[in-house]
PDB file of N, CA and C in Angstrom:
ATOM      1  N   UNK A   1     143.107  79.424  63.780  1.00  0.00           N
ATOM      2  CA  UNK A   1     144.016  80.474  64.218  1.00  0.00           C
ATOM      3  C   UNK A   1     143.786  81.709  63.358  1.00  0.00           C
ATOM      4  N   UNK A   2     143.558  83.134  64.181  1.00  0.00           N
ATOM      5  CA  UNK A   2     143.700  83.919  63.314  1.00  0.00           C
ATOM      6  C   UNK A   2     144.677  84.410  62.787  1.00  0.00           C
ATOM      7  N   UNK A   3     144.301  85.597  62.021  1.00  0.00           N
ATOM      8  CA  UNK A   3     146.053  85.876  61.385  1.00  0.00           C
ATOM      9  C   UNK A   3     145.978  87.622  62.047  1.00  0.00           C
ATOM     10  N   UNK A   4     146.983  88.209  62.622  1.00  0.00           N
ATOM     11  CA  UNK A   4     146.807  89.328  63.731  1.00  0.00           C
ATOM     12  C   UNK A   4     147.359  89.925  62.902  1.00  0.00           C
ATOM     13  N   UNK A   5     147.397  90.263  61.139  1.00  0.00           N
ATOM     14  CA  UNK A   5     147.848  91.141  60.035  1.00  0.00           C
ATOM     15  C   UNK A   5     147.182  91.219  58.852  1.00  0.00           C
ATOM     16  N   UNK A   6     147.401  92.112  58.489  1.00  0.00           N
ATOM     17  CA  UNK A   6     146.330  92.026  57.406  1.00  0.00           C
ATOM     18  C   UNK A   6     147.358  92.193  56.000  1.00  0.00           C
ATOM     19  N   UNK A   7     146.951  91.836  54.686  1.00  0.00           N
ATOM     20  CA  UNK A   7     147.579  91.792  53.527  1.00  0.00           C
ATOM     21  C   UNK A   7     147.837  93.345  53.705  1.00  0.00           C
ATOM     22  N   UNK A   8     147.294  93.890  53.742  1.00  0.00           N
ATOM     23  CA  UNK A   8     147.528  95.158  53.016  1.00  0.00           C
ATOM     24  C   UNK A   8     148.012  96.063  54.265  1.00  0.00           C
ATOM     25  N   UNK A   9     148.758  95.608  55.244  1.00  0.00           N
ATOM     26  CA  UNK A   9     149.700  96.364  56.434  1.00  0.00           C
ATOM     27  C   UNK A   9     150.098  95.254  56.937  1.00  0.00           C
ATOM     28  N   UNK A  10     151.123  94.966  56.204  1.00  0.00           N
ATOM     29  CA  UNK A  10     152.122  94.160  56.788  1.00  0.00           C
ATOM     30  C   UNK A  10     152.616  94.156  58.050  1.00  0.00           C
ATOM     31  N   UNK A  11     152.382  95.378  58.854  1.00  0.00           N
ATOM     32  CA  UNK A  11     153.173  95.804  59.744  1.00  0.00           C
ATOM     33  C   UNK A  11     152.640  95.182  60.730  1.00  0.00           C
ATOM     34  N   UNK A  12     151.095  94.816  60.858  1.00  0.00           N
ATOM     35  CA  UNK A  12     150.487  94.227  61.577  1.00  0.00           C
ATOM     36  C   UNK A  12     149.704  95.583  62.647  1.00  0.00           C
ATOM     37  N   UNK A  13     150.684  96.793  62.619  1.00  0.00           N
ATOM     38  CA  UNK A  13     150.011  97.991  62.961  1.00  0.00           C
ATOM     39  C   UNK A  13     148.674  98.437  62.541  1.00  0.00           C
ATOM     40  N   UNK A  14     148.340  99.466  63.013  1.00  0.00           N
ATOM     41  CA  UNK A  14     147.387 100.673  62.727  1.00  0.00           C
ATOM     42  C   UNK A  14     147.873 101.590  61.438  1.00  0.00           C
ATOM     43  N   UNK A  15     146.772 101.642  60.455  1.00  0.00           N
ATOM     44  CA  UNK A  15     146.935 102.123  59.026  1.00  0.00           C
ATOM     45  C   UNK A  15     147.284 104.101  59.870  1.00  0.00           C
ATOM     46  N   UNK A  16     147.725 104.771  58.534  1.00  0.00           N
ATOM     47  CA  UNK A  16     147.437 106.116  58.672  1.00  0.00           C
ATOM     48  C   UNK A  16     146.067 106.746  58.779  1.00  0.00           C
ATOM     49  N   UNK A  17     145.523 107.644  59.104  1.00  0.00           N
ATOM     50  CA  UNK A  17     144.563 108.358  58.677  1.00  0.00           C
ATOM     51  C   UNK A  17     144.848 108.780  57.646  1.00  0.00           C
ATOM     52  N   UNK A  18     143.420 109.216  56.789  1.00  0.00           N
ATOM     53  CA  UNK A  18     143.790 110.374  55.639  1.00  0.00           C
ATOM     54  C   UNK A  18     144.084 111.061  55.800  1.00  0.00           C
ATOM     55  N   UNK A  19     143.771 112.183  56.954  1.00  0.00           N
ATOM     56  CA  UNK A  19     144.293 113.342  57.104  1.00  0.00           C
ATOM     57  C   UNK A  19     145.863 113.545  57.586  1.00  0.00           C
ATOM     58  N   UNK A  20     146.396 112.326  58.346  1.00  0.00           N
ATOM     59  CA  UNK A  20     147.672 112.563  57.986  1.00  0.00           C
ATOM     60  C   UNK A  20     148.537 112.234  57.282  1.00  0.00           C
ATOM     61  N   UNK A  21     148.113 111.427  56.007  1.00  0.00           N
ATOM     62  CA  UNK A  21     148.563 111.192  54.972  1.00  0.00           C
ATOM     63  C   UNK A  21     148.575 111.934  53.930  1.00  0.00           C
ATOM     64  N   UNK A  22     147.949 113.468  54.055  1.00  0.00           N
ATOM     65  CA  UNK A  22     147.695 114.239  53.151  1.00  0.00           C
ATOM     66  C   UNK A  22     148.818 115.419  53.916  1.00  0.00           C
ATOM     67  N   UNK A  23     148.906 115.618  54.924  1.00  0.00           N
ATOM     68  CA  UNK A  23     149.157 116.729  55.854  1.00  0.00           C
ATOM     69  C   UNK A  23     151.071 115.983  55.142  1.00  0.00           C
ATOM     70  N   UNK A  24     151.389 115.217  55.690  1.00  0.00           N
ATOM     71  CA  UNK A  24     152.656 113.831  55.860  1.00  0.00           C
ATOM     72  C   UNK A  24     153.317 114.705  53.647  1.00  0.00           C
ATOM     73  N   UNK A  25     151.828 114.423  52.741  1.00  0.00           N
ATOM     74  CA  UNK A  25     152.307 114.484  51.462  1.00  0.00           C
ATOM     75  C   UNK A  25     152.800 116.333  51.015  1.00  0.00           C
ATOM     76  N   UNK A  26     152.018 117.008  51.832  1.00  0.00           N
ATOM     77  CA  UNK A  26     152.307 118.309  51.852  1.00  0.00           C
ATOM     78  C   UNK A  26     153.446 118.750  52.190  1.00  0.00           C
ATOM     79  N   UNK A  27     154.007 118.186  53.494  1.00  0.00           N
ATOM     80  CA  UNK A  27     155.411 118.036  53.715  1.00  0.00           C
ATOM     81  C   UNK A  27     156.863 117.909  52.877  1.00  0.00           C
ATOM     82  N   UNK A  28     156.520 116.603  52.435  1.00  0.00           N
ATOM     83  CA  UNK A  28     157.021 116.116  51.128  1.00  0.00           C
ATOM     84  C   UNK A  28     157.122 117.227  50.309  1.00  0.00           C
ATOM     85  N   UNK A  29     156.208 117.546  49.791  1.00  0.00           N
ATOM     86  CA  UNK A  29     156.220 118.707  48.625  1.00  0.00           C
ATOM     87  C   UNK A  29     157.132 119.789  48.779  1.00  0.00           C
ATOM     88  N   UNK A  30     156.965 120.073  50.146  1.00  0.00           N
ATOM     89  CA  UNK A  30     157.905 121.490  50.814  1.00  0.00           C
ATOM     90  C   UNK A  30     159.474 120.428  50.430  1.00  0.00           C
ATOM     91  N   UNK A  31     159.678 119.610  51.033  1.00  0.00           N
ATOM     92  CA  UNK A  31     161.303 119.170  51.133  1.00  0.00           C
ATOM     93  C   UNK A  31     161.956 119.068  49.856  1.00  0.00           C
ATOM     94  N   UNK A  32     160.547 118.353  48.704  1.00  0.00           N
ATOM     95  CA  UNK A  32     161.326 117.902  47.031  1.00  0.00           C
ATOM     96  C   UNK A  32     161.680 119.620  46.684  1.00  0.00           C
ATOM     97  N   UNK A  33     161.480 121.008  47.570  1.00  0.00           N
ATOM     98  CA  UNK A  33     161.896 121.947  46.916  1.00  0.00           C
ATOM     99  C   UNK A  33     163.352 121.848  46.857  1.00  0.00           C
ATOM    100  N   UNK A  34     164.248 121.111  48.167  1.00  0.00           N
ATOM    101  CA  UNK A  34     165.008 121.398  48.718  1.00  0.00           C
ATOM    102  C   UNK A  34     166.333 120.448  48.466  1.00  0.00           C
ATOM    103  N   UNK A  35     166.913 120.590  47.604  1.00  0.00           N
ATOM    104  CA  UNK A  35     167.641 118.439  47.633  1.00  0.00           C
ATOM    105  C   UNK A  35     168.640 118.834  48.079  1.00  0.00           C
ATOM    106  N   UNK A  36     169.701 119.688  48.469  1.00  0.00           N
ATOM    107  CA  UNK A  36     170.639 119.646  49.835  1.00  0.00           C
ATOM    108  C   UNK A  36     170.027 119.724  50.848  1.00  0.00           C
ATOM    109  N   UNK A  37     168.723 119.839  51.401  1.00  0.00           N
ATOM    110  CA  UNK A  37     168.344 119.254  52.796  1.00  0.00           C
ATOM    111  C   UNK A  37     167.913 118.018  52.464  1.00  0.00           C
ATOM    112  N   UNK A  38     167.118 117.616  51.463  1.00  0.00           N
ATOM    113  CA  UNK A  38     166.736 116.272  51.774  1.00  0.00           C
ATOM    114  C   UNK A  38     168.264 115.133  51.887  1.00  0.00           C
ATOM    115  N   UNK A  39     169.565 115.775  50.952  1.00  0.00           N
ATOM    116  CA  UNK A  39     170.731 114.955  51.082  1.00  0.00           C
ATOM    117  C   UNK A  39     171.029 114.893  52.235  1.00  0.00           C
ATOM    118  N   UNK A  40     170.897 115.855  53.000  1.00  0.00           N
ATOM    119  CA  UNK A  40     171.048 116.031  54.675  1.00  0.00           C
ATOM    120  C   UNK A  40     170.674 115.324  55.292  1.00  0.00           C
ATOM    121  N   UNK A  41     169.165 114.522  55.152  1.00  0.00           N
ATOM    122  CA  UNK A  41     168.731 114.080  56.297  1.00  0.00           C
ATOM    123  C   UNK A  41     167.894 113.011  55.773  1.00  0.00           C
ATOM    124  N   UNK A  42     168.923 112.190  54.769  1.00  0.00           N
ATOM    125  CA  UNK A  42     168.875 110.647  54.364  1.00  0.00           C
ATOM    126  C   UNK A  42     168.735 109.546  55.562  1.00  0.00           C
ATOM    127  N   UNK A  43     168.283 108.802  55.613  1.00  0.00           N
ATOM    128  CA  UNK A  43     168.269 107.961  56.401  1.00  0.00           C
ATOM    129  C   UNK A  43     168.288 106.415  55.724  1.00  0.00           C
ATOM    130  N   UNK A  44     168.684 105.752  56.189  1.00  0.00           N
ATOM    131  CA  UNK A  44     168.339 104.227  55.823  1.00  0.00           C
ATOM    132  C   UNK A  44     170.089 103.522  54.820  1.00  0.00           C
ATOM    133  N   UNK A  45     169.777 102.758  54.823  1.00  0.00           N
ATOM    134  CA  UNK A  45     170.833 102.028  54.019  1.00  0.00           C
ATOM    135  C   UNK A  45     171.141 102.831  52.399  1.00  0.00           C
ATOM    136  N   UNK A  46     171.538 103.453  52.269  1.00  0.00           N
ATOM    137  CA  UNK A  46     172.103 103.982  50.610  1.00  0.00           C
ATOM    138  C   UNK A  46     170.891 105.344  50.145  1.00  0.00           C
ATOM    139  N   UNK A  47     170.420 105.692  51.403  1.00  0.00           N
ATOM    140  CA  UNK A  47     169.725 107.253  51.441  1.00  0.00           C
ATOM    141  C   UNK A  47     168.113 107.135  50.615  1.00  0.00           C
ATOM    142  N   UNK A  48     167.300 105.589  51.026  1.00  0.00           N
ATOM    143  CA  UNK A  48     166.073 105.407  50.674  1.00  0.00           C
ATOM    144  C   UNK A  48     165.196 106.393  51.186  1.00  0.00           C
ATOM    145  N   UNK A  49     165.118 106.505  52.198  1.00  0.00           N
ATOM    146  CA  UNK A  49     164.058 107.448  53.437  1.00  0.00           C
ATOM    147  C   UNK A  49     164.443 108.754  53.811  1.00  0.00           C
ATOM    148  N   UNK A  50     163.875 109.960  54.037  1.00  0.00           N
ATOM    149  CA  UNK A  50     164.149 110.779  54.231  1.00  0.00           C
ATOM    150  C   UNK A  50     163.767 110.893  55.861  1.00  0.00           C
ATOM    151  N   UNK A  51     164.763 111.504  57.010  1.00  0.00           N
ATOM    152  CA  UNK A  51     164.132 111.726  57.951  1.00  0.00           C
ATOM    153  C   UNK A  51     162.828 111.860  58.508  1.00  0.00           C
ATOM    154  N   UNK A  52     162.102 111.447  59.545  1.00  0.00           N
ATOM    155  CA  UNK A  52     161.180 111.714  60.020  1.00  0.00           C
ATOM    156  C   UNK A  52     161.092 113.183  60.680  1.00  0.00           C
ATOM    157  N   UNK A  53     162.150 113.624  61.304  1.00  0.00           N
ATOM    158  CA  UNK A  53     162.423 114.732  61.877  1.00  0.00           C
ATOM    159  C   UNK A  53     162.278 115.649  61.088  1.00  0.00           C
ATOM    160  N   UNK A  54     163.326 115.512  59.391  1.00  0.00           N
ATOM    161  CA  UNK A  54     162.808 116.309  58.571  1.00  0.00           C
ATOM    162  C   UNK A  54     161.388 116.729  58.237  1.00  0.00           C
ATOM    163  N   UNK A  55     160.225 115.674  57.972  1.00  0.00           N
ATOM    164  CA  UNK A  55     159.120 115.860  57.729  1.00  0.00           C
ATOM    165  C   UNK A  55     158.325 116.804  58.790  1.00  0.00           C
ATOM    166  N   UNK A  56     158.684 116.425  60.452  1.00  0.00           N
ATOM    167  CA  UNK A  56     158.130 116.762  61.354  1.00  0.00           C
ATOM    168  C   UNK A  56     158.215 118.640  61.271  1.00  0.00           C
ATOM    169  N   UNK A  57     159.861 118.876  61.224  1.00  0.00           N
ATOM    170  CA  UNK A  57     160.140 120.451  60.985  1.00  0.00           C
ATOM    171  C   UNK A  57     159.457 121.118  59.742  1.00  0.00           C
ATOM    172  N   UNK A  58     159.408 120.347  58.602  1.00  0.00           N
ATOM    173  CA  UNK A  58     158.342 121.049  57.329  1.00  0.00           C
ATOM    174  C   UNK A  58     157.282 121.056  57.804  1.00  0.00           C
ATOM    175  N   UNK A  59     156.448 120.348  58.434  1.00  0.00           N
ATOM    176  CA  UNK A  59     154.839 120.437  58.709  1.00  0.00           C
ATOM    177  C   UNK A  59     154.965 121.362  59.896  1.00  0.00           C
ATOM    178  N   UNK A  60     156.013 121.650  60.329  1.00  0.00           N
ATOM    179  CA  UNK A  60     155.828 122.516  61.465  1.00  0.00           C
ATOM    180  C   UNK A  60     155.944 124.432  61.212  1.00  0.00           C
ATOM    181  N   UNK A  61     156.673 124.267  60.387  1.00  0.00           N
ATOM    182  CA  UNK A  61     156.707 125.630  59.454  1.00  0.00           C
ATOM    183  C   UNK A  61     156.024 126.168  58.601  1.00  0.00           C
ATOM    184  N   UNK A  62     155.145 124.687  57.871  1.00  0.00           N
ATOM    185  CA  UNK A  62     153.806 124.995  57.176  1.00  0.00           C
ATOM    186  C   UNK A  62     152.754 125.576  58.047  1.00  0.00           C
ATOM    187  N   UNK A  63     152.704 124.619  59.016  1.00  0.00           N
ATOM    188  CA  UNK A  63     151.386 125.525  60.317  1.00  0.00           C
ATOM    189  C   UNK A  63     151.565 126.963  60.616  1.00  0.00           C
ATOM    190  N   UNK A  64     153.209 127.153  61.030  1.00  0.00           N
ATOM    191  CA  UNK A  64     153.526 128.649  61.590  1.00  0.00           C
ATOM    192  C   UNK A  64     152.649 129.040  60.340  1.00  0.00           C
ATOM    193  N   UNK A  65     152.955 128.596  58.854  1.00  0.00           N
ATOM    194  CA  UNK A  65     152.534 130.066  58.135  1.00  0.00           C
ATOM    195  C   UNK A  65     150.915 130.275  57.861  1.00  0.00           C
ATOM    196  N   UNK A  66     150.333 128.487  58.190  1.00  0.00           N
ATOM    197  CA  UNK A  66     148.783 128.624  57.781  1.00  0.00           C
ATOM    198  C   UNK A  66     148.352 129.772  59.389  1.00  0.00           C
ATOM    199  N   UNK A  67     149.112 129.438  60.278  1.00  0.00           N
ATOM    200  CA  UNK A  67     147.874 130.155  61.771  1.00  0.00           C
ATOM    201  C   UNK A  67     148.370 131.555  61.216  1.00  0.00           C
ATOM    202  N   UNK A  68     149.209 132.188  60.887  1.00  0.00           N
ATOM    203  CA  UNK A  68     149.277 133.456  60.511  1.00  0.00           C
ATOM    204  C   UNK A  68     148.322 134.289  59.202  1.00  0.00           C
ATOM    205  N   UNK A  69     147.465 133.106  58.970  1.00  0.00           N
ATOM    206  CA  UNK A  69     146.541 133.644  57.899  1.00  0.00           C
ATOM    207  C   UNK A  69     147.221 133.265  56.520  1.00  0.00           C
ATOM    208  N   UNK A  70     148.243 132.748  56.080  1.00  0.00           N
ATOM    209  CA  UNK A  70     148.660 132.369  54.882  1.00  0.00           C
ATOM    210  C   UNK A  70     147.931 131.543  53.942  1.00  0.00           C
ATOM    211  N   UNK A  71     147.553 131.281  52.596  1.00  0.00           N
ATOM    212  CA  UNK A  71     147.144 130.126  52.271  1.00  0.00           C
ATOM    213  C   UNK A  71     148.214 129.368  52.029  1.00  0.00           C
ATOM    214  N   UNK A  72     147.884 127.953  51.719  1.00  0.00           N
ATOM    215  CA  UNK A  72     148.901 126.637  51.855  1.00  0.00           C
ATOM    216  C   UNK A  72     149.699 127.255  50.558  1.00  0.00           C
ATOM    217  N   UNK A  73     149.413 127.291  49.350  1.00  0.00           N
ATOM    218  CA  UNK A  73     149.922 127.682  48.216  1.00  0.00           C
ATOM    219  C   UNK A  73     151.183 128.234  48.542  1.00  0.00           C
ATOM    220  N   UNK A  74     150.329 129.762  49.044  1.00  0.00           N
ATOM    221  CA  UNK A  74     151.831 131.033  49.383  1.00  0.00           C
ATOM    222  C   UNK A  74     152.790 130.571  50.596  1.00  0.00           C
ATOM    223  N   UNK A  75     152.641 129.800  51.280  1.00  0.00           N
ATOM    224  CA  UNK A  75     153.372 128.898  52.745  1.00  0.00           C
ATOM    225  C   UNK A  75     154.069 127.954  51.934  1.00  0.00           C
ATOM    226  N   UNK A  76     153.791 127.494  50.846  1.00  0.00           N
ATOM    227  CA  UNK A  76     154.340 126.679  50.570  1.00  0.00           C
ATOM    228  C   UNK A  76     155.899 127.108  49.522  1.00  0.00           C
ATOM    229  N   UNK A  77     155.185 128.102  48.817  1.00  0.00           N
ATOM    230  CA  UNK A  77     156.220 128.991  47.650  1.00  0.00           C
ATOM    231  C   UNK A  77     157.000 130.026  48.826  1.00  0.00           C
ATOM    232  N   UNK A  78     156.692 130.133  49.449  1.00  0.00           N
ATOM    233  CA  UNK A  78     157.813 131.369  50.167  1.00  0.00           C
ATOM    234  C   UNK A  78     158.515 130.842  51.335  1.00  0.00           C
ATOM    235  N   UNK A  79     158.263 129.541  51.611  1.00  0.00           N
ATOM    236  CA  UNK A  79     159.271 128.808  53.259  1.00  0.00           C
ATOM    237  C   UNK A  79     160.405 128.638  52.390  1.00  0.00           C
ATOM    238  N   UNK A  80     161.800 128.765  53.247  1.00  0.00           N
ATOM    239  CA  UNK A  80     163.243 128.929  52.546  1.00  0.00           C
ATOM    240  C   UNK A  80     163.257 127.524  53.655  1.00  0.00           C
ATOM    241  N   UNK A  81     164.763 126.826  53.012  1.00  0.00           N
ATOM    242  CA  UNK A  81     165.542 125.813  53.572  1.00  0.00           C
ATOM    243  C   UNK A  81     166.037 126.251  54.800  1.00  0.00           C
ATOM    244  N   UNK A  82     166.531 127.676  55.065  1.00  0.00           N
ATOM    245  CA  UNK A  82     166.808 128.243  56.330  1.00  0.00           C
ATOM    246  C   UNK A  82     165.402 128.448  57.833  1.00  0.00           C
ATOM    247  N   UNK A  83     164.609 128.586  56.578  1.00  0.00           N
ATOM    248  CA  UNK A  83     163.599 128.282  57.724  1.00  0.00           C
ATOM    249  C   UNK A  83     163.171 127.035  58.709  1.00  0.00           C
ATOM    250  N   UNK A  84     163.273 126.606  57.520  1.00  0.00           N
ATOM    251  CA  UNK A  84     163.161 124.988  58.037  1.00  0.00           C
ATOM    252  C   UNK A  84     163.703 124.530  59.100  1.00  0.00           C
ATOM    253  N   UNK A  85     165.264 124.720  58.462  1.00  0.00           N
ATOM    254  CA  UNK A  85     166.218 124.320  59.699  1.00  0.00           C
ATOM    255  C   UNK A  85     166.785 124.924  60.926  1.00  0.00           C
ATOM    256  N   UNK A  86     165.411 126.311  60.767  1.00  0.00           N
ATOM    257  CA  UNK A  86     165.914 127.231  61.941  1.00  0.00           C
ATOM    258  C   UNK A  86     164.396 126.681  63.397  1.00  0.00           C
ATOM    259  N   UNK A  87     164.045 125.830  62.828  1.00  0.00           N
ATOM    260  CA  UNK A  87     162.766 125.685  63.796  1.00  0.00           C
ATOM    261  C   UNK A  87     163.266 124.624  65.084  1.00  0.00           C
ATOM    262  N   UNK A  88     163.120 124.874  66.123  1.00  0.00           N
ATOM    263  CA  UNK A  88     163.631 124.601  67.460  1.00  0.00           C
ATOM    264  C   UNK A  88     162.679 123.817  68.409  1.00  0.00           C
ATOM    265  N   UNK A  89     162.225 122.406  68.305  1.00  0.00           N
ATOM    266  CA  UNK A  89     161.525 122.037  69.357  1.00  0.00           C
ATOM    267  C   UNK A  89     161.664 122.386  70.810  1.00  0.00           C
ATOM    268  N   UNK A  90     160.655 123.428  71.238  1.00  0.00           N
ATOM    269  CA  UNK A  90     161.192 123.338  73.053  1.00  0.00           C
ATOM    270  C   UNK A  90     160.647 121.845  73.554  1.00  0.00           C
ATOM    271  N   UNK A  91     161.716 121.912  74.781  1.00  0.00           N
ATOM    272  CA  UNK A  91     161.201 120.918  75.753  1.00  0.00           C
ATOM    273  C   UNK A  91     160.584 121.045  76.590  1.00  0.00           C
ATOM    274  N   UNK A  92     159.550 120.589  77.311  1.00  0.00           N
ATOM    275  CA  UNK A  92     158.661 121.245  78.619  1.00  0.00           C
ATOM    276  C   UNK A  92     160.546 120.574  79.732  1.00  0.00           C
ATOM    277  N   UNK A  93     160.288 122.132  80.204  1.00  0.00           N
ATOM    278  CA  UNK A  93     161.418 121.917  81.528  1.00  0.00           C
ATOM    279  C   UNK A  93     160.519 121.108  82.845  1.00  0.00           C
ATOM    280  N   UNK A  94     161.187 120.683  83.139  1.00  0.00           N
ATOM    281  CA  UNK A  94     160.694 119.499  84.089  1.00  0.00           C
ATOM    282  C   UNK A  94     160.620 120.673  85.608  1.00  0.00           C
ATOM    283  N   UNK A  95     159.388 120.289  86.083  1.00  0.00           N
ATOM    284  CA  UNK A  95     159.500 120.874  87.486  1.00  0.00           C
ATOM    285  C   UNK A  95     160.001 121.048  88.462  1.00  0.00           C
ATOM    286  N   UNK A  96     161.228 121.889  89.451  1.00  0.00           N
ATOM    287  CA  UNK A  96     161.833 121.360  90.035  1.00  0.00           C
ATOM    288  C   UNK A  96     161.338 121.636  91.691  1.00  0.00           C
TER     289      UNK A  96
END
């Protein structure tokens, strides 16, 4: 019988890529600026995990500032907590 997991991903899933494990740690970096948003958007039993959503809106505000020609550095030192939480997923409106 095989075993359909491996030691080292328990999950039995698909590992990360590097590249989004680096993109995922950049994120991070932006939020540890922030610890009333990260208190915000605790997740898990006694506030282990920080939102996914959170992470998703930092990497999404990092891009706005890299396609505008920014380097990561200065995108990273000048995004405010208001920015963050001012970013708005649209929805594709459904066809009617």
């Amino acid at each position: 019988m095989s075993i359909w997991y491996k030691k080292s991903d328990p999950s039995g899933g698909e590992g990360i890529d590097p590249s989004s494990i680096s993109s995922i740690k950049v994120a991070y970096k932006l939020i540890k600026k922030f610890p009333n948003l990260q208190k915000k958007h605790k997740v898990v039993a006694g506030g282990m995990a920080i939102s996914s959503a959170l992470i998703i809106l930092a990497s999404i505000a990092i891009v706005k500032r890299l396609q505008k020609g920014q380097s990561l550095k200065k995108a990273l030192n000048e995004i405010s907590e208001e920015e963050i939480e001012a970013i708005h997923i649209n929805k594709k409106q459904k066809k009617q």
